[in-house]
Protein backbone atom coordinates (compact mmCIF):
# COMPACT_ATOMS: atom_id res chain seq x y z
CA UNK A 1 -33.11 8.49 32.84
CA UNK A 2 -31.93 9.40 29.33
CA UNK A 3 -28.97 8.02 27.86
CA UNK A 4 -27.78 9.14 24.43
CA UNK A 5 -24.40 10.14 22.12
CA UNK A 6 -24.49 13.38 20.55
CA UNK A 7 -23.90 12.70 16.96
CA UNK A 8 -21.77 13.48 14.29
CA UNK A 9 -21.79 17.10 12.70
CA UNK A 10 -22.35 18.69 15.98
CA UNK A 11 -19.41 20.95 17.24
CA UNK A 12 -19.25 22.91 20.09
CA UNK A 13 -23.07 23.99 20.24
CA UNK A 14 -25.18 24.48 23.22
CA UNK A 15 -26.93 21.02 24.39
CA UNK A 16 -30.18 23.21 24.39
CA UNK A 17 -30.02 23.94 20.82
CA UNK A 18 -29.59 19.64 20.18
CA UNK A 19 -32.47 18.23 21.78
CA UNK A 20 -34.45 17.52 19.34
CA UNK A 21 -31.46 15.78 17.02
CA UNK A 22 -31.28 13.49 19.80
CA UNK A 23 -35.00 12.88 20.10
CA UNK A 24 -35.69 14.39 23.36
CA UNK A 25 -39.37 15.11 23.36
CA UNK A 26 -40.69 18.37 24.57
CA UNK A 27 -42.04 16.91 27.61
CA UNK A 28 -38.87 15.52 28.65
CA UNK A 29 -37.38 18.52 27.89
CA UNK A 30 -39.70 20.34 30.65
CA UNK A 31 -38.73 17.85 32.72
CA UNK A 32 -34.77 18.39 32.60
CA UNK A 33 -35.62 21.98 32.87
CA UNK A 34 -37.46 21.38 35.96
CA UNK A 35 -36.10 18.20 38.11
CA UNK A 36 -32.95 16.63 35.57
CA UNK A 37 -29.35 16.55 36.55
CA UNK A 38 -27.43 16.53 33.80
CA UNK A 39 -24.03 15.07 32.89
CA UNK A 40 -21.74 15.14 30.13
CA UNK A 41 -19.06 13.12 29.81
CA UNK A 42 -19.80 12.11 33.77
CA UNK A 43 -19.11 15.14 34.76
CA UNK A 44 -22.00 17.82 35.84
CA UNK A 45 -23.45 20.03 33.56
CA UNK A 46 -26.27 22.58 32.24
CA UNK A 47 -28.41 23.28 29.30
CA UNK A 48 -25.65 25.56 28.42
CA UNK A 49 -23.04 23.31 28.27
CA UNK A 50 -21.63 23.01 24.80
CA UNK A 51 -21.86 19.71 23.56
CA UNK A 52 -19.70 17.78 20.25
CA UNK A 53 -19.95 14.68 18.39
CA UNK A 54 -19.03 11.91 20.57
CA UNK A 55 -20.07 13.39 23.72
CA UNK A 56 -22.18 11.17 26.35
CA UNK A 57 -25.12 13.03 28.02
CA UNK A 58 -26.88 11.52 30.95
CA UNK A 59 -30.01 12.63 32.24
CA UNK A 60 -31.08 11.51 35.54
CA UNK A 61 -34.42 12.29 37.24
CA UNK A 62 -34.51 11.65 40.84
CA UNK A 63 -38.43 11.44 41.03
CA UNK A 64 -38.69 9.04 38.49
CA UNK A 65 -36.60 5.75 39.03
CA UNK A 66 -37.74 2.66 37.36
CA UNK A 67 -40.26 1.01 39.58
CA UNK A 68 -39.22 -2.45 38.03
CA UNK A 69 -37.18 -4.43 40.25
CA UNK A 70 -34.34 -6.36 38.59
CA UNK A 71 -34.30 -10.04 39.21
CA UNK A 72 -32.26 -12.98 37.35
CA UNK A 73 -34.21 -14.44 34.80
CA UNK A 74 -33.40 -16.37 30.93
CA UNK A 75 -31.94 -13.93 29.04
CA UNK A 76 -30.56 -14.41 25.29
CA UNK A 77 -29.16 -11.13 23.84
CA UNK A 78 -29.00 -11.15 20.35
CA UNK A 79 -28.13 -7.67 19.76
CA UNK A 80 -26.94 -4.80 21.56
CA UNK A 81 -25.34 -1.24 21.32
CA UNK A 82 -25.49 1.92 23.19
CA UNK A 83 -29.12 2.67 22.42
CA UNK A 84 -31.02 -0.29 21.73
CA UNK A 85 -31.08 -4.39 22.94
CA UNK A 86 -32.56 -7.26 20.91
CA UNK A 87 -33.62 -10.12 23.38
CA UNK A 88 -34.82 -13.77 22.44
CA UNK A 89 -37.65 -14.21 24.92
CA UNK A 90 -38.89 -17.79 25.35
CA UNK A 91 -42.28 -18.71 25.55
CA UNK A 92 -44.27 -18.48 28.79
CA UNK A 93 -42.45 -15.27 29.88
CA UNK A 94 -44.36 -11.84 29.95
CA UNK A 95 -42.40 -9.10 28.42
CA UNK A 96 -43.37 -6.63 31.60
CA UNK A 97 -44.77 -7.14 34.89
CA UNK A 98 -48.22 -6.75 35.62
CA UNK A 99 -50.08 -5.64 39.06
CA UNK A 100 -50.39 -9.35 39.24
CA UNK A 101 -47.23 -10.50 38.44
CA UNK A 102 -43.82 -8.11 39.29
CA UNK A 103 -41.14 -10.84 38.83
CA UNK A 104 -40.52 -13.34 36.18
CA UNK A 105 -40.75 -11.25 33.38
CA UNK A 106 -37.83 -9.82 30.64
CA UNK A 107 -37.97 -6.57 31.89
CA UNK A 108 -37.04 -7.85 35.95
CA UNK A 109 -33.85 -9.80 33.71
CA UNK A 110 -32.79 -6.84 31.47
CA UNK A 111 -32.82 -4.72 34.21
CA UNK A 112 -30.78 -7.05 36.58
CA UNK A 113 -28.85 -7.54 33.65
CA UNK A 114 -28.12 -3.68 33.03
CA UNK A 115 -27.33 -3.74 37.03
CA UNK A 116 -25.14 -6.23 36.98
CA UNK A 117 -22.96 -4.56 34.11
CA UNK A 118 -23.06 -0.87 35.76
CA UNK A 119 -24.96 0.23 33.06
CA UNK A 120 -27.59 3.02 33.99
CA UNK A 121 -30.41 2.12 31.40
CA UNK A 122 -34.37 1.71 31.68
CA UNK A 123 -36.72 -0.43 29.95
CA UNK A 124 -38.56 0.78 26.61
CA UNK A 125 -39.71 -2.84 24.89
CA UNK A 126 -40.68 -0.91 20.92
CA UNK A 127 -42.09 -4.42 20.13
CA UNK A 128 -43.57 -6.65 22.63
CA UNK A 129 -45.20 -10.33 22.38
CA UNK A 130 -47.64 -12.27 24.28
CA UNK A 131 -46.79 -14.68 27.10
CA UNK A 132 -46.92 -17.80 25.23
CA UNK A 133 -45.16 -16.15 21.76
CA UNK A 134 -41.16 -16.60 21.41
CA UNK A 135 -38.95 -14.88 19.47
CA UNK A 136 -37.41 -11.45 19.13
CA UNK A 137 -38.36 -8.22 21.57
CA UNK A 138 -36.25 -4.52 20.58
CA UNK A 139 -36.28 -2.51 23.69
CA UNK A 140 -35.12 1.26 24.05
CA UNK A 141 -32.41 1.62 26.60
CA UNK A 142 -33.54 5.07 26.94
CA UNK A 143 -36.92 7.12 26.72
CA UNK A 144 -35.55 9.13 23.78
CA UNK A 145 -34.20 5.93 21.47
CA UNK A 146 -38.14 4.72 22.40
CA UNK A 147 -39.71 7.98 20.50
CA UNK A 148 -37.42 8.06 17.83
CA UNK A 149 -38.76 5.01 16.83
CA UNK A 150 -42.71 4.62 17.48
CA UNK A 151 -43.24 4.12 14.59
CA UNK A 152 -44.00 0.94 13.22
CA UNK A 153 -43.34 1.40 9.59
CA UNK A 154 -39.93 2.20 10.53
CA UNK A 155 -39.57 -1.95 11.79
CA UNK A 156 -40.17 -5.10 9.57
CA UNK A 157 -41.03 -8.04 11.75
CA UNK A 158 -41.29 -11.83 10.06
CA UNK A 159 -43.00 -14.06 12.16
CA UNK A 160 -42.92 -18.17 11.87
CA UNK A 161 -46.31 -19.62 12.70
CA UNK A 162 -48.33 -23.15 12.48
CA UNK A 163 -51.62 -22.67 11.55
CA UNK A 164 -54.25 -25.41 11.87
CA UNK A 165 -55.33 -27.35 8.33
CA UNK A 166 -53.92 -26.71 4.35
CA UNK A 167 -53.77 -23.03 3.91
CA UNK A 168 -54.84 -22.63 0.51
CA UNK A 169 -52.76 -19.75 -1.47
CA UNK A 170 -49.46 -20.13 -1.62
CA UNK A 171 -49.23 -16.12 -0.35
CA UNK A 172 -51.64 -13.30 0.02
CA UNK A 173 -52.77 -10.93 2.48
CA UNK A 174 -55.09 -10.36 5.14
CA UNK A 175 -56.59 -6.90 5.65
CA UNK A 176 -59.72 -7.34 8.45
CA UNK A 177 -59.98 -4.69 11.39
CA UNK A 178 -59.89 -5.72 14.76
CA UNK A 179 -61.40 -4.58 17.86
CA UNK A 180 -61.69 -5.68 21.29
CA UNK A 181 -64.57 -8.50 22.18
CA UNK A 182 -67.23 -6.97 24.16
CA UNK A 183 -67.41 -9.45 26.76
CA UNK A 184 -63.49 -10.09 27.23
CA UNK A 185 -60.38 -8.02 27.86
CA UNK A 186 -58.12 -9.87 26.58
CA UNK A 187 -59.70 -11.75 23.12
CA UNK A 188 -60.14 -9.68 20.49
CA UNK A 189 -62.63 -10.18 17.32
CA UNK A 190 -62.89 -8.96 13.33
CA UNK A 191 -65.28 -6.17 13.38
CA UNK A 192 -65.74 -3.34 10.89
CA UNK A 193 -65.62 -1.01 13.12
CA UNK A 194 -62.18 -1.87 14.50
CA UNK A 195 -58.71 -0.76 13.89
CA UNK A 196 -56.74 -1.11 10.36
CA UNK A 197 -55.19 -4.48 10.87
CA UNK A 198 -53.03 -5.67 7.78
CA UNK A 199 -50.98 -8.87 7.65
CA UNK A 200 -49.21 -10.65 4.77
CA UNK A 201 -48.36 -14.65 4.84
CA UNK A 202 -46.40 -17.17 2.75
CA UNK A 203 -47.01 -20.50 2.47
CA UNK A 204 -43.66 -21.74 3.25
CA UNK A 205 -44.33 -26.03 3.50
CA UNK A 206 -47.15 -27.81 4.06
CA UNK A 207 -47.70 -30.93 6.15
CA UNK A 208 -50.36 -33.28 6.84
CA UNK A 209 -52.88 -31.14 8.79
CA UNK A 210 -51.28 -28.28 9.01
CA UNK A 211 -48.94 -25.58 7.39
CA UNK A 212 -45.98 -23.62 7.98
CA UNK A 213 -46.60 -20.17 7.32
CA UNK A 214 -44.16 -16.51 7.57
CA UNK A 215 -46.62 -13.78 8.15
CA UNK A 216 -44.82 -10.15 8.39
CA UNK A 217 -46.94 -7.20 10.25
CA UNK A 218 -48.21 -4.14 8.14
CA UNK A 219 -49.77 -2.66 11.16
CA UNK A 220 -49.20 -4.31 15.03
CA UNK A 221 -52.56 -5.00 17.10
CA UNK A 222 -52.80 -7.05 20.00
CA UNK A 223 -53.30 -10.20 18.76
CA UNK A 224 -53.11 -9.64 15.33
CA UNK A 225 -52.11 -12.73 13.84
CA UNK A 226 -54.01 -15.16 15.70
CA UNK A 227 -57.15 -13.18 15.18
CA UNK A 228 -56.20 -13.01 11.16
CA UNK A 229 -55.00 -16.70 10.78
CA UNK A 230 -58.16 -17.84 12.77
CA UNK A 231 -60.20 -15.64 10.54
CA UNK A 232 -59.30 -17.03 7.35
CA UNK A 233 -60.09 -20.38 8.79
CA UNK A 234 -56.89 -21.28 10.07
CA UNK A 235 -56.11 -20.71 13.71
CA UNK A 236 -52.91 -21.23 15.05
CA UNK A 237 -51.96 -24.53 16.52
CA UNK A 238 -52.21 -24.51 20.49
CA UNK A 239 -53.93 -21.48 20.42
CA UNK A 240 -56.99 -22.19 22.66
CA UNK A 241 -57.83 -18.43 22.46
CA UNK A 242 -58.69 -18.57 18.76
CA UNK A 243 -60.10 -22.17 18.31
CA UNK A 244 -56.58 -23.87 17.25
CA UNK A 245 -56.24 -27.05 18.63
CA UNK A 246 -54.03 -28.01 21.60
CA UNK A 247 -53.54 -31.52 21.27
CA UNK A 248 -49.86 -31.31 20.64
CA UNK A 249 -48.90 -28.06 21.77
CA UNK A 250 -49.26 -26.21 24.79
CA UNK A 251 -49.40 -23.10 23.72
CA UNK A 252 -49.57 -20.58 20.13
CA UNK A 253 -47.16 -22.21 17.45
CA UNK A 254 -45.74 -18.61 16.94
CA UNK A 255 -42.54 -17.22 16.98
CA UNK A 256 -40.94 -13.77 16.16
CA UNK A 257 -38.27 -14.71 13.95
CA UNK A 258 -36.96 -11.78 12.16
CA UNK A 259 -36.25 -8.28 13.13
CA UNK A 260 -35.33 -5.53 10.38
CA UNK A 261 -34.77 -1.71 11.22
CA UNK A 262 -32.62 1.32 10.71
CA UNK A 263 -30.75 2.71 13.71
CA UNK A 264 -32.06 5.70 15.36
CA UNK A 265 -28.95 7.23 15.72
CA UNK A 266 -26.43 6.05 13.59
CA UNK A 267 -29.02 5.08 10.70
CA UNK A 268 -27.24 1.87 9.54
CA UNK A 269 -29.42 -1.03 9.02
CA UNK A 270 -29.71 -4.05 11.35
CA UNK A 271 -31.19 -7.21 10.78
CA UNK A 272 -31.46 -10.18 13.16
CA UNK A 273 -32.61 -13.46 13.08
CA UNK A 274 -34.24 -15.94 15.38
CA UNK A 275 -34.21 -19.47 14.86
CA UNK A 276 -38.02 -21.65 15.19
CA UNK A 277 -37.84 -22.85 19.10
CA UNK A 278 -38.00 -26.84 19.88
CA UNK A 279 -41.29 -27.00 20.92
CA UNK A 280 -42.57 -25.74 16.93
CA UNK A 281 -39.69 -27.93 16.01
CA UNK A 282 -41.07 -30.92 17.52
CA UNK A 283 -44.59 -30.16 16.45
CA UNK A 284 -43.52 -30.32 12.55
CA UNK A 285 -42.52 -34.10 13.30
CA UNK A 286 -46.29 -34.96 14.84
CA UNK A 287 -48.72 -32.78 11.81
């Protein structure tokens, strides 16, 4: 399914000859050549069809429905629009389902969400988290809005974390590639062989035995922060993973706080905020 406005400064011009304005990649455009029935403005149409600013364009391809089946679930929305949602996901909840797991997870609630309001939107997370890691997810409501921006210089994300003992700079950053441990799927290690992984902190108060830190992502590997915060000595509190102690948290101190990007479309700037959940809350009182 694609989704999309046609912007301004387009007047009465084939929809063909806009695809790529609207981000439409060239494999999707094979496919609404081949198997996509196309609307504008609700109403049936072709490649042909002239299109203006303002117009709505659906795409809908029957052999390829969502095979994520919306369920109720939390669900905090702290952004939306016609292209793009900002969610709050709580810790503990996977962002999509696994072979595993098919229900319980923000994509089942989005897209019962989306059902509920009659909306006709898929799932496209652009930033995704790790079970036990709260804070802020941008999803794509469309396959288009997701290309336009895979790109992750185009997004500045500001992450709160708790990290284990008295970090010693007040700021700096951390530039150590990571790869996959050879003996797990999941953990990942500092190797020099590994991908670019850059990450810049700030010391923003210090308790204790431990220390609040705001790390923002230069580059976005799995794990990236608890691998880097555990390799300068200072693993994340709760996170069992990466040698930070659990004692008085169940799970990562980490949460996505802050979410900075330029629309897609519309190119205006959006910034949104998340504030620290009450599980890191509480943990501040006991270090």
């Amino acid at each position: 399914m694609i989704v999309v406005s046609v912007p301004a400064g387009i007047h009465m011009v084939p929809l063909i000859h806009c695809l790529t304005r609207l981000g439409i990649s060239q494999t999707q455009k094979r496919k609404m050549k081949r198997s996509g029935t196309i609307y504008i403005n609700n109403a049936i149409a072709s490649l042909m069809t002239p299109v203006s600013a303002g117009d709505h364009i659906t795409v809908d391809f029957a052999a390829n429905k969502p095979a994520i089946v919306p369920r109720p679930g939390p669900l905090s929305i702290v952004y939306e629009d016609d292209s793009l949602l900002i969610a709050d996901k709580p810790a503990g909840m996977l962002v999509h389902p696994t072979v595993k797991l098919e229900t319980g997870t923000l994509a089942n609630a989005v897209l019962f969400y989306y059902q509920q309001q009659n909306l006709l939107y898929d799932f496209h997370p652009v930033t995704r988290l790790d079970k036990n890691t709260s804070g802020l997810v941008l999803i794509a409501k469309q396959a288009n809005i997701h290309r336009l921006l895979n790109n992750p210089e185009k997004i500045t994300k500001e992450y709160l974390a708790i990290a284990g003992g008295s970090v010693i700079s007040e700021s700096g950053i951390i530039d150590a590639p990571i790869q996959r441990h050879p003996d797990s799927i999941i953990q990942r290690i500092i190797h020099p062989d590994g991908q670019s992984a850059v990450t810049h902190f700030r010391v923003l108060q210090r308790f204790a035995t431990a220390t609040l830190v705001s790390l923002k992502l230069i580059t976005g590997r799995t794990h990236q922060i608890r691998v880097h915060m555990a390799y300068i000595g200072h693993p994340l509190l709760g996170d069992d993973l990466y040698g930070g102690s659990e004692e008085k948290i169940d799970r990562q101190a980490l949460h996505a706080a802050k979410l900075e990007l330029l629309h897609p479309i519309s190119g205006k700037a959006i910034q949104v905020s998340s504030s620290m959940p009450p599980d890191m809350q509480e943990l501040l009182k006991l270090v």
